[in-house]
PDB file of N, CA and C in Angstrom:
ATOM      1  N   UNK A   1       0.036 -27.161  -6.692  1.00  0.00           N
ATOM      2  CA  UNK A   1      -1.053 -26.249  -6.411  1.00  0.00           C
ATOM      3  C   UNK A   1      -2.289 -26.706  -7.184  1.00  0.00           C
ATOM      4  N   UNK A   2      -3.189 -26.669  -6.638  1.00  0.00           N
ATOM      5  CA  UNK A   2      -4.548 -26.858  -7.349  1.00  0.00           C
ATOM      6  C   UNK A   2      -5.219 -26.049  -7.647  1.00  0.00           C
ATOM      7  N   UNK A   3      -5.712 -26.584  -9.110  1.00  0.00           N
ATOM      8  CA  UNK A   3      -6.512 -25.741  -9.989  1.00  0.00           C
ATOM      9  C   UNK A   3      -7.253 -24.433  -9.335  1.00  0.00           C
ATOM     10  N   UNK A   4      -8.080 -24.492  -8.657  1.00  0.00           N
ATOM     11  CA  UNK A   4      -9.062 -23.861  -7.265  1.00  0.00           C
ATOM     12  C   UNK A   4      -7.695 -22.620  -6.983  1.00  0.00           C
ATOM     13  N   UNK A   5      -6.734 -23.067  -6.226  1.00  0.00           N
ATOM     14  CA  UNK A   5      -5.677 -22.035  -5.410  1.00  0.00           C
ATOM     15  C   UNK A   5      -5.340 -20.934  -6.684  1.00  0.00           C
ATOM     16  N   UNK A   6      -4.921 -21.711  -7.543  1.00  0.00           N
ATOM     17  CA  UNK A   6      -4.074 -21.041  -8.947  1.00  0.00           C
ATOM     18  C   UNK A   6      -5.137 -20.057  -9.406  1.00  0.00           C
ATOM     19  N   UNK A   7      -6.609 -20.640  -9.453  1.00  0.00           N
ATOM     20  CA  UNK A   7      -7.289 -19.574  -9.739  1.00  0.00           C
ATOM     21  C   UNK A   7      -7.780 -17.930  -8.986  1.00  0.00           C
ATOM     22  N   UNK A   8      -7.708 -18.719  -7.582  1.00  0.00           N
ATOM     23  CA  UNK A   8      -7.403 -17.525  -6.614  1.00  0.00           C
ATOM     24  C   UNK A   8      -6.183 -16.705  -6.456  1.00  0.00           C
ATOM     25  N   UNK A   9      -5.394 -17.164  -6.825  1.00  0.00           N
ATOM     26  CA  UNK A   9      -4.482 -16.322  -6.964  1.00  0.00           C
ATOM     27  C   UNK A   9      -4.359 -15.382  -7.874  1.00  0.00           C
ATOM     28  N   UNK A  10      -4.871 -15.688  -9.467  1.00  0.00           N
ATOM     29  CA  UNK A  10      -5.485 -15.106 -10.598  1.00  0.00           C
ATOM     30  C   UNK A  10      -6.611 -13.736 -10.250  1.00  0.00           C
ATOM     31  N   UNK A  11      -7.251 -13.987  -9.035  1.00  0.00           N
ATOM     32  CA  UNK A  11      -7.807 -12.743  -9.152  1.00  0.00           C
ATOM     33  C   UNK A  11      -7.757 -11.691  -8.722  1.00  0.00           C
ATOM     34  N   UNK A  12      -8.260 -10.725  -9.515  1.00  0.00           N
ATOM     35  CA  UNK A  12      -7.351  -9.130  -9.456  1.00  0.00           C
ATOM     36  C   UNK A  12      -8.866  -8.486  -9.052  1.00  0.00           C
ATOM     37  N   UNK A  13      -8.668  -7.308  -8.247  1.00  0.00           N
ATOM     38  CA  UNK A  13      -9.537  -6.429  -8.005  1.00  0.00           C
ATOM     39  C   UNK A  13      -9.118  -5.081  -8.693  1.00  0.00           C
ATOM     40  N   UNK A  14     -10.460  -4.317  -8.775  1.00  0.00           N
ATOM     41  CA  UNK A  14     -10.043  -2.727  -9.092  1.00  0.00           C
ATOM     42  C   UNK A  14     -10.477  -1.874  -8.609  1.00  0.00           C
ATOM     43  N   UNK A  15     -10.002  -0.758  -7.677  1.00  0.00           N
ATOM     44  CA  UNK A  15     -10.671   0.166  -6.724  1.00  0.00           C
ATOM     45  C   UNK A  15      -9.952   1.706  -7.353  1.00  0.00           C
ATOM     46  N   UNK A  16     -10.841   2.465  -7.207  1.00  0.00           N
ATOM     47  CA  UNK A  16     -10.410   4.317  -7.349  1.00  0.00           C
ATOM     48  C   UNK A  16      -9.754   4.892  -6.450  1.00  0.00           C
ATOM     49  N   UNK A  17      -9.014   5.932  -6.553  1.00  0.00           N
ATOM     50  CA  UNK A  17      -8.469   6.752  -6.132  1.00  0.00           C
ATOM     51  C   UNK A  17     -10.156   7.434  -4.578  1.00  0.00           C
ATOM     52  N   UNK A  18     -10.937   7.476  -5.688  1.00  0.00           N
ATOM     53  CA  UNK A  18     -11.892   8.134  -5.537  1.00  0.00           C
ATOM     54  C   UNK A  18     -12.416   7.491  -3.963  1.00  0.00           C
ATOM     55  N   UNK A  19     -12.733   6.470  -4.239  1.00  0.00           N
ATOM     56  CA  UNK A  19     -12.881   5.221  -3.080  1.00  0.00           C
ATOM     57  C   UNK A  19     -12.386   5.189  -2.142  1.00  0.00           C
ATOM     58  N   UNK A  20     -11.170   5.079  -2.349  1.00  0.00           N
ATOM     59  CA  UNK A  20     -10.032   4.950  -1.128  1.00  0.00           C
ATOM     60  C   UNK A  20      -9.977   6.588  -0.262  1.00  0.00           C
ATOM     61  N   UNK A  21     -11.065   7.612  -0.866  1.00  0.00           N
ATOM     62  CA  UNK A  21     -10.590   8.727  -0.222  1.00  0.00           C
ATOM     63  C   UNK A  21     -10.237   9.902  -0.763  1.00  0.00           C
ATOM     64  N   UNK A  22      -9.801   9.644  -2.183  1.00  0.00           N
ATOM     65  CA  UNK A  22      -9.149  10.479  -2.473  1.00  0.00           C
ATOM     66  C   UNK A  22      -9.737  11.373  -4.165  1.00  0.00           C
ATOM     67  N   UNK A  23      -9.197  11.906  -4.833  1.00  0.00           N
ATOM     68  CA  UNK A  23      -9.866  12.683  -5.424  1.00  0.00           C
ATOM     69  C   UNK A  23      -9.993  12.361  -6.953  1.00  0.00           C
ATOM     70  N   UNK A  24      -9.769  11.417  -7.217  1.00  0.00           N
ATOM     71  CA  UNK A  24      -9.672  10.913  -8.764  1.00  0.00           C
ATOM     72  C   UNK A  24     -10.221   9.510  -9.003  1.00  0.00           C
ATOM     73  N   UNK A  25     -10.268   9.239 -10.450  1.00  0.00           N
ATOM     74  CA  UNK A  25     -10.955   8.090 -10.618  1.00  0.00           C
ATOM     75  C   UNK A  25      -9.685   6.973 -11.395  1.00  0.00           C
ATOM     76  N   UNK A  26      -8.403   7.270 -10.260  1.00  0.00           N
ATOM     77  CA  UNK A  26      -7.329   6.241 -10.964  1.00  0.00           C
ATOM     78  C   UNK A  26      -7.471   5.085 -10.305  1.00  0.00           C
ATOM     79  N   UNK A  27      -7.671   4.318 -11.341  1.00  0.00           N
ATOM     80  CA  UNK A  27      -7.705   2.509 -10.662  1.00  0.00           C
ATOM     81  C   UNK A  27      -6.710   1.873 -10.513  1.00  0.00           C
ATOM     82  N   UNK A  28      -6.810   1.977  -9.312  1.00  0.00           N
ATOM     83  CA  UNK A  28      -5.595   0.329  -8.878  1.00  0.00           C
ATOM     84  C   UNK A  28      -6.004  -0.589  -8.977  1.00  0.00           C
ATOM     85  N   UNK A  29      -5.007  -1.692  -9.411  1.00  0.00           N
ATOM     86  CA  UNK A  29      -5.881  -2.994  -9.994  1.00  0.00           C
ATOM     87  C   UNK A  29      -4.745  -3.719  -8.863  1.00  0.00           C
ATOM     88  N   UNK A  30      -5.335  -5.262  -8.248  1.00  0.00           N
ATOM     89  CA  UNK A  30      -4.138  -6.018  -7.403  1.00  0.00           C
ATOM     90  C   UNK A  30      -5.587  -7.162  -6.471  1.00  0.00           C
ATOM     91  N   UNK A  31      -4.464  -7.746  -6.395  1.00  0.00           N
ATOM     92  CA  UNK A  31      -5.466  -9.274  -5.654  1.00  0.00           C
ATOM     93  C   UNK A  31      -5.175  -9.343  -4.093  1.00  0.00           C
ATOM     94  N   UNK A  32      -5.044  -8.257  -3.429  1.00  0.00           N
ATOM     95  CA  UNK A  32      -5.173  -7.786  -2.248  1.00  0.00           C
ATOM     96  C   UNK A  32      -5.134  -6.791  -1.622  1.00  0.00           C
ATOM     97  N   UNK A  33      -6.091  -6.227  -0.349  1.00  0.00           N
ATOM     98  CA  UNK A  33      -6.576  -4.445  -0.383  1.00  0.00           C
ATOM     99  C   UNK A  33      -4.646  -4.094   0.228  1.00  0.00           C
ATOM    100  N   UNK A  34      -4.343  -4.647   0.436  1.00  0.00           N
ATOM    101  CA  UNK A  34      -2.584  -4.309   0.741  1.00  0.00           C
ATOM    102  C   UNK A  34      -2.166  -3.913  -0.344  1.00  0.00           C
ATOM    103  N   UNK A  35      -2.253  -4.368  -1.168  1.00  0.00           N
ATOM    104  CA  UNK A  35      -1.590  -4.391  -2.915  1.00  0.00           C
ATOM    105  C   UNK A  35      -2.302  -3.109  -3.212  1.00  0.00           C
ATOM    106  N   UNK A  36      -3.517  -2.969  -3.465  1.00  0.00           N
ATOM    107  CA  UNK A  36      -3.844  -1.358  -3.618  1.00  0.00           C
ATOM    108  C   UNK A  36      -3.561  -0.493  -2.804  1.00  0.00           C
ATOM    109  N   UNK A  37      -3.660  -0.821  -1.181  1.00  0.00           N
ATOM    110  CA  UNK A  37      -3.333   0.590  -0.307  1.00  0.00           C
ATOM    111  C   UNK A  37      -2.177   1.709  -0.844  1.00  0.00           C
ATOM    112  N   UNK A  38      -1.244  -0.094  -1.212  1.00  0.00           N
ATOM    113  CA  UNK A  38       0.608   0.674  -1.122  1.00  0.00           C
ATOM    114  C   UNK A  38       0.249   1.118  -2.721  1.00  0.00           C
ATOM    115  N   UNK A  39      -0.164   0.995  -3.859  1.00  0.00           N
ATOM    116  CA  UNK A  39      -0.279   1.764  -5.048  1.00  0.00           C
ATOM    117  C   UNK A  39      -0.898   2.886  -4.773  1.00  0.00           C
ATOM    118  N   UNK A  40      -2.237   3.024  -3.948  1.00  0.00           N
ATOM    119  CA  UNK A  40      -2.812   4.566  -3.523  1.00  0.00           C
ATOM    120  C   UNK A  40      -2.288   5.245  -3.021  1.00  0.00           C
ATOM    121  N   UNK A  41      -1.071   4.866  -1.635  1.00  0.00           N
ATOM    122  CA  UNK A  41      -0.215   6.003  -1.266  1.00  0.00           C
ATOM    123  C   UNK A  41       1.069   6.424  -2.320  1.00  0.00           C
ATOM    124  N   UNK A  42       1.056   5.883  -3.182  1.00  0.00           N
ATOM    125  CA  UNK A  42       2.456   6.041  -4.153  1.00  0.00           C
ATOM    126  C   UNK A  42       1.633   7.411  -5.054  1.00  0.00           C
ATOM    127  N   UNK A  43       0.373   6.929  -5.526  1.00  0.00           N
ATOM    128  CA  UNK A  43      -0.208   7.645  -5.989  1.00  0.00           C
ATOM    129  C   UNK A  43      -0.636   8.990  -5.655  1.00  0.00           C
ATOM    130  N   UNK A  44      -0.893   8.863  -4.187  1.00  0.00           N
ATOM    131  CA  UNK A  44      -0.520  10.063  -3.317  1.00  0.00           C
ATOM    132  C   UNK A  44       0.038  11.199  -2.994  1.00  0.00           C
ATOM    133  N   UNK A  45       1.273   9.932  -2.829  1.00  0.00           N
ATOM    134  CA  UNK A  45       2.562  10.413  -3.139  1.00  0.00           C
ATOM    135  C   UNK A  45       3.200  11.552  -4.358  1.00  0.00           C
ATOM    136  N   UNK A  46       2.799  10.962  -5.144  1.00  0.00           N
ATOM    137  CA  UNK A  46       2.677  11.784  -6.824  1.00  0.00           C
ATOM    138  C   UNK A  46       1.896  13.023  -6.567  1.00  0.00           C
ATOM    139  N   UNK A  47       0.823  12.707  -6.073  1.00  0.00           N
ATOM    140  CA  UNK A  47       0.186  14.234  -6.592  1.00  0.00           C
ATOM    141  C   UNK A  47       0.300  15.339  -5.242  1.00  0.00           C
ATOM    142  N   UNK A  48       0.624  14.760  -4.374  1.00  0.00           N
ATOM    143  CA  UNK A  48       0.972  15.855  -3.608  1.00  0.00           C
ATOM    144  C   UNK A  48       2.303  16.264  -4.019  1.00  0.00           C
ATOM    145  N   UNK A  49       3.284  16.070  -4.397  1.00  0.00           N
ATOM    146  CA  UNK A  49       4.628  16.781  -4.735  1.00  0.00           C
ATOM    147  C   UNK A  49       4.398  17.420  -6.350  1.00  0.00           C
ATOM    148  N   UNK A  50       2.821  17.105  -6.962  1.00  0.00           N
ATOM    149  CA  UNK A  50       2.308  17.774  -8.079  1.00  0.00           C
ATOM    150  C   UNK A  50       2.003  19.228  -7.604  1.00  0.00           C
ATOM    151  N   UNK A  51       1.602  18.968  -6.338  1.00  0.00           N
ATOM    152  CA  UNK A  51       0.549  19.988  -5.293  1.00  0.00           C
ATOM    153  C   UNK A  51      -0.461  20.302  -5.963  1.00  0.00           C
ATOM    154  N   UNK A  52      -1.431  19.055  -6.301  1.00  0.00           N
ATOM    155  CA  UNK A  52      -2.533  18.305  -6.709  1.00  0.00           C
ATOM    156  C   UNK A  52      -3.554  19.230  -5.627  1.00  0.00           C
ATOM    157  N   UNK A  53      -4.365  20.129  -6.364  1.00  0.00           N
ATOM    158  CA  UNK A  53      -5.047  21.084  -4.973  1.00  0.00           C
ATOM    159  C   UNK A  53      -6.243  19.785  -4.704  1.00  0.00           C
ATOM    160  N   UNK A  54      -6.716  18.890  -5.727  1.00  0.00           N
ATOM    161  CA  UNK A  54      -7.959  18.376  -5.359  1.00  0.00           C
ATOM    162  C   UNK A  54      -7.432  17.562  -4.941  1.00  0.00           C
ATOM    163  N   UNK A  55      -6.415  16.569  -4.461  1.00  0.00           N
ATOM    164  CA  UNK A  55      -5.633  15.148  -3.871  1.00  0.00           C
ATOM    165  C   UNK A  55      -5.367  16.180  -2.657  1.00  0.00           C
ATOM    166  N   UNK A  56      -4.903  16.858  -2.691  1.00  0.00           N
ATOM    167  CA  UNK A  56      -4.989  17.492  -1.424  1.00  0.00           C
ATOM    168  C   UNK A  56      -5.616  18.459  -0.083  1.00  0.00           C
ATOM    169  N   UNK A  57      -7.282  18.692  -0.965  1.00  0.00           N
ATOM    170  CA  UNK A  57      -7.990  18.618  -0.228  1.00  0.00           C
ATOM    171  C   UNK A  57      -9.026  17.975   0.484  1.00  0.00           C
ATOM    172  N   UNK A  58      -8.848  16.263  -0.699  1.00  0.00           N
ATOM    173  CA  UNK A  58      -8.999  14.892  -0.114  1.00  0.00           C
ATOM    174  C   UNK A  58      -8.188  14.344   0.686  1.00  0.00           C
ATOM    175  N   UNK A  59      -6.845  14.770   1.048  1.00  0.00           N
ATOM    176  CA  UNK A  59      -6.252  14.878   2.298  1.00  0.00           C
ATOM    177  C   UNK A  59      -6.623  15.286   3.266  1.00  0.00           C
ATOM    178  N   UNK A  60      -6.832  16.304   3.442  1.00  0.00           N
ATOM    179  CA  UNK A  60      -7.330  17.229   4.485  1.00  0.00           C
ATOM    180  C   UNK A  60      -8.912  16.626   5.031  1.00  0.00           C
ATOM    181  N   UNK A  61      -9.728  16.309   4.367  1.00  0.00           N
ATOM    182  CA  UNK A  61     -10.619  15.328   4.622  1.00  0.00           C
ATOM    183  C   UNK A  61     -10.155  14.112   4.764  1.00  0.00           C
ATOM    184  N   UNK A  62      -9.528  13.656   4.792  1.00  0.00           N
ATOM    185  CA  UNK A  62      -8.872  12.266   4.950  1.00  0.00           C
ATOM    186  C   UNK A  62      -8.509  12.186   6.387  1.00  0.00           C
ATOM    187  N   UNK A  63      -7.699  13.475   6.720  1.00  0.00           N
ATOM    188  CA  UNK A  63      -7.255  13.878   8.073  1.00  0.00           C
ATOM    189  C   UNK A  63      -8.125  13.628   9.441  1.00  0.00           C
ATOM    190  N   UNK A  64      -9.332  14.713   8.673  1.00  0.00           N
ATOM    191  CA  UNK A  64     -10.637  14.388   9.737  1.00  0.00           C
ATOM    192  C   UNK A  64     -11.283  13.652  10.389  1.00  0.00           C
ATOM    193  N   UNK A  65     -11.401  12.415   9.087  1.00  0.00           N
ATOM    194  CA  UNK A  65     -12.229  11.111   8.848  1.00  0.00           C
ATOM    195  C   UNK A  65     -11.357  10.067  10.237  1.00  0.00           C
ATOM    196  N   UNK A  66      -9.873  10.337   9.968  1.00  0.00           N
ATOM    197  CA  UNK A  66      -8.843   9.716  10.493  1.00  0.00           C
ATOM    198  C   UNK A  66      -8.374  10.051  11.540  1.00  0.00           C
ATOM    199  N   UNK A  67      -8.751  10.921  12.913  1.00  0.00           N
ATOM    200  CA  UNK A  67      -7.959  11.914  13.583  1.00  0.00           C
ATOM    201  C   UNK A  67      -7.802  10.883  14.456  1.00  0.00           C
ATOM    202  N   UNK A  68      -7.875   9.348  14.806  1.00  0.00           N
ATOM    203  CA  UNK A  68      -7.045   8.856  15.939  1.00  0.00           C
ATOM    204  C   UNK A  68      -6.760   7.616  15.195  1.00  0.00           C
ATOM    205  N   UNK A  69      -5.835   7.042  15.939  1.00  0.00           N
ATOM    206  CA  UNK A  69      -5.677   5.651  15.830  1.00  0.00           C
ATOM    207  C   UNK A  69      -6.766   4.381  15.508  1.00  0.00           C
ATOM    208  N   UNK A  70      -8.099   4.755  16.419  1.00  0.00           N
ATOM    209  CA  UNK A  70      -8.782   3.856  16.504  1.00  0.00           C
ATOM    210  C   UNK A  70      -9.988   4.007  15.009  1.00  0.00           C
ATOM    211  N   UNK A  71     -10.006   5.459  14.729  1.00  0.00           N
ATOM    212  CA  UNK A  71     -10.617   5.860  13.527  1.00  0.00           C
ATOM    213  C   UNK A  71      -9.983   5.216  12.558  1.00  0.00           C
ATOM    214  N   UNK A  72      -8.712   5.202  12.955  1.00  0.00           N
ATOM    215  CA  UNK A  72      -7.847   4.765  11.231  1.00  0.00           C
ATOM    216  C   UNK A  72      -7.814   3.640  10.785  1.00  0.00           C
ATOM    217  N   UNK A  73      -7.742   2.701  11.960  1.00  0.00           N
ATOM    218  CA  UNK A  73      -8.306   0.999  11.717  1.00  0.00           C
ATOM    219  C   UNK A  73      -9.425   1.076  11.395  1.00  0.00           C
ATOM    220  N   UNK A  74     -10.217   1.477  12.058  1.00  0.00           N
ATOM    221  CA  UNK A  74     -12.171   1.269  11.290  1.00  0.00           C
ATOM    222  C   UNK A  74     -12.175   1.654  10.214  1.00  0.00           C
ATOM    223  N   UNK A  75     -11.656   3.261   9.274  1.00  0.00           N
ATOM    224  CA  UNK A  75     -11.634   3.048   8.343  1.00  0.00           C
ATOM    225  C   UNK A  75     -10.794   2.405   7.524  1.00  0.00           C
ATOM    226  N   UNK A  76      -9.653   1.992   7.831  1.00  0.00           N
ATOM    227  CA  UNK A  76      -9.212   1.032   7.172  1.00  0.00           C
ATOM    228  C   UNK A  76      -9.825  -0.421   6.712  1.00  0.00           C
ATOM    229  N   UNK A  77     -10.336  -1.235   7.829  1.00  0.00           N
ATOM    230  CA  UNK A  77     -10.902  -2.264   8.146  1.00  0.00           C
ATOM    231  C   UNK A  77     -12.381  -2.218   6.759  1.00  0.00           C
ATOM    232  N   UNK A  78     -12.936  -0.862   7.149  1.00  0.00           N
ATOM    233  CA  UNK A  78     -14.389  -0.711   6.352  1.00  0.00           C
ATOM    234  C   UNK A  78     -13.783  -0.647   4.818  1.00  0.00           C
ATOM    235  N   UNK A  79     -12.464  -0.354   4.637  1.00  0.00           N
ATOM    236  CA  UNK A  79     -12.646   0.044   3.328  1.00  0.00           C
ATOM    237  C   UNK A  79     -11.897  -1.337   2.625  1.00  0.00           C
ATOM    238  N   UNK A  80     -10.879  -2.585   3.717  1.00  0.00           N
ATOM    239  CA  UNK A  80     -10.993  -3.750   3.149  1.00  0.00           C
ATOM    240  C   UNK A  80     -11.650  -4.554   2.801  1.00  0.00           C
ATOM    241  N   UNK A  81     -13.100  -4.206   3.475  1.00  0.00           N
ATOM    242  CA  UNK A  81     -14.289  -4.989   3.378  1.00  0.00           C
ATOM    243  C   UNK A  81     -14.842  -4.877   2.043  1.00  0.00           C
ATOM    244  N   UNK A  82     -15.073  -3.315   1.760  1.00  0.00           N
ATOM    245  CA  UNK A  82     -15.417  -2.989   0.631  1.00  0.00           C
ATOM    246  C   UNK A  82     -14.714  -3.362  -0.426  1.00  0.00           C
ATOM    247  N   UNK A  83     -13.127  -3.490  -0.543  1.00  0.00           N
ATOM    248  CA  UNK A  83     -12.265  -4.139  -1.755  1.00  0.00           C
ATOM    249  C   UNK A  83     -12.791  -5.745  -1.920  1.00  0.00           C
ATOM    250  N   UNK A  84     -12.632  -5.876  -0.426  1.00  0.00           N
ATOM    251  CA  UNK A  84     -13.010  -7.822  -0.887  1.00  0.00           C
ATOM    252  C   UNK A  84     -14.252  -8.100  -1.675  1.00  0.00           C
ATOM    253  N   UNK A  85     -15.304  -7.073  -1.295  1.00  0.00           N
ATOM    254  CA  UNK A  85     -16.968  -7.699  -1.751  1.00  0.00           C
ATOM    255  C   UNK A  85     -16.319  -6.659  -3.363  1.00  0.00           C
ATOM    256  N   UNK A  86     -15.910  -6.492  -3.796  1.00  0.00           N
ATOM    257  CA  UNK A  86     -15.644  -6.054  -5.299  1.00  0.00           C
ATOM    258  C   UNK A  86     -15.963  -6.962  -5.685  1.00  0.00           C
ATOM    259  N   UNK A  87     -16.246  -7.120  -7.671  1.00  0.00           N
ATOM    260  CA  UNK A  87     -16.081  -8.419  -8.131  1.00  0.00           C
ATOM    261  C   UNK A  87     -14.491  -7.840  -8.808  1.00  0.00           C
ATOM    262  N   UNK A  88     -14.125  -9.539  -9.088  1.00  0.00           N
ATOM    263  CA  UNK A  88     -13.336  -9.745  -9.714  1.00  0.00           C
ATOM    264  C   UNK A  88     -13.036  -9.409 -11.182  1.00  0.00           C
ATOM    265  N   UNK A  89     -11.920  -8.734 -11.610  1.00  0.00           N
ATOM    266  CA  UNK A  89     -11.879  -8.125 -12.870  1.00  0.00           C
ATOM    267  C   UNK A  89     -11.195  -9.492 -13.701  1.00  0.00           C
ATOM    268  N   UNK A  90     -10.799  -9.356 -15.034  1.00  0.00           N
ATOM    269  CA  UNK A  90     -10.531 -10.498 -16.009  1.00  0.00           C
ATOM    270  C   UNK A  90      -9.811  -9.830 -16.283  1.00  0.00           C
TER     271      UNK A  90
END
């Protein structure tokens, strides 16, 4: 592997709870918006079985934002865009 690859692989992004939708300012850190999605729904995950009233009325807006299929790719799509143009954390 070359120097160049090894270093790309090295880099980590960091996005919020907040960002992704939802109601807090917990950072997922990971070197692909896949790698954060699946930590934000775990995280999710958590606070709704907290019955997290503010994670869960960023749900409920989440719902809205999301009500078809074709909504859920665009925002999906818009919000990988936004992880990639992050900078890179150390």
């Amino acid at each position: 592997m070359q120097s160049r690859e090894i270093d790309r692989v090295r880099e980590m992004k960091k996005i919020t709870c907040k960002e992704l939708g939802g109601a807090c300012e917990q950072a997922f850190l990971g070197d692909s918006f896949a790698d954060v999605a699946r930590q934000s729904r775990q995280h999710a995950m958590e606070m709704f079985a907290k019955n997290d009233t503010h994670h869960l009325k960023a749900a409920e807006r989440m719902k809205t934002l999301i009500a078809t299929p074709m909504a859920m790719e665009e925002w999906m799509s818009e919000r990988e865009i936004y992880f990639n143009n992050l900078p890179d954390v150390s």
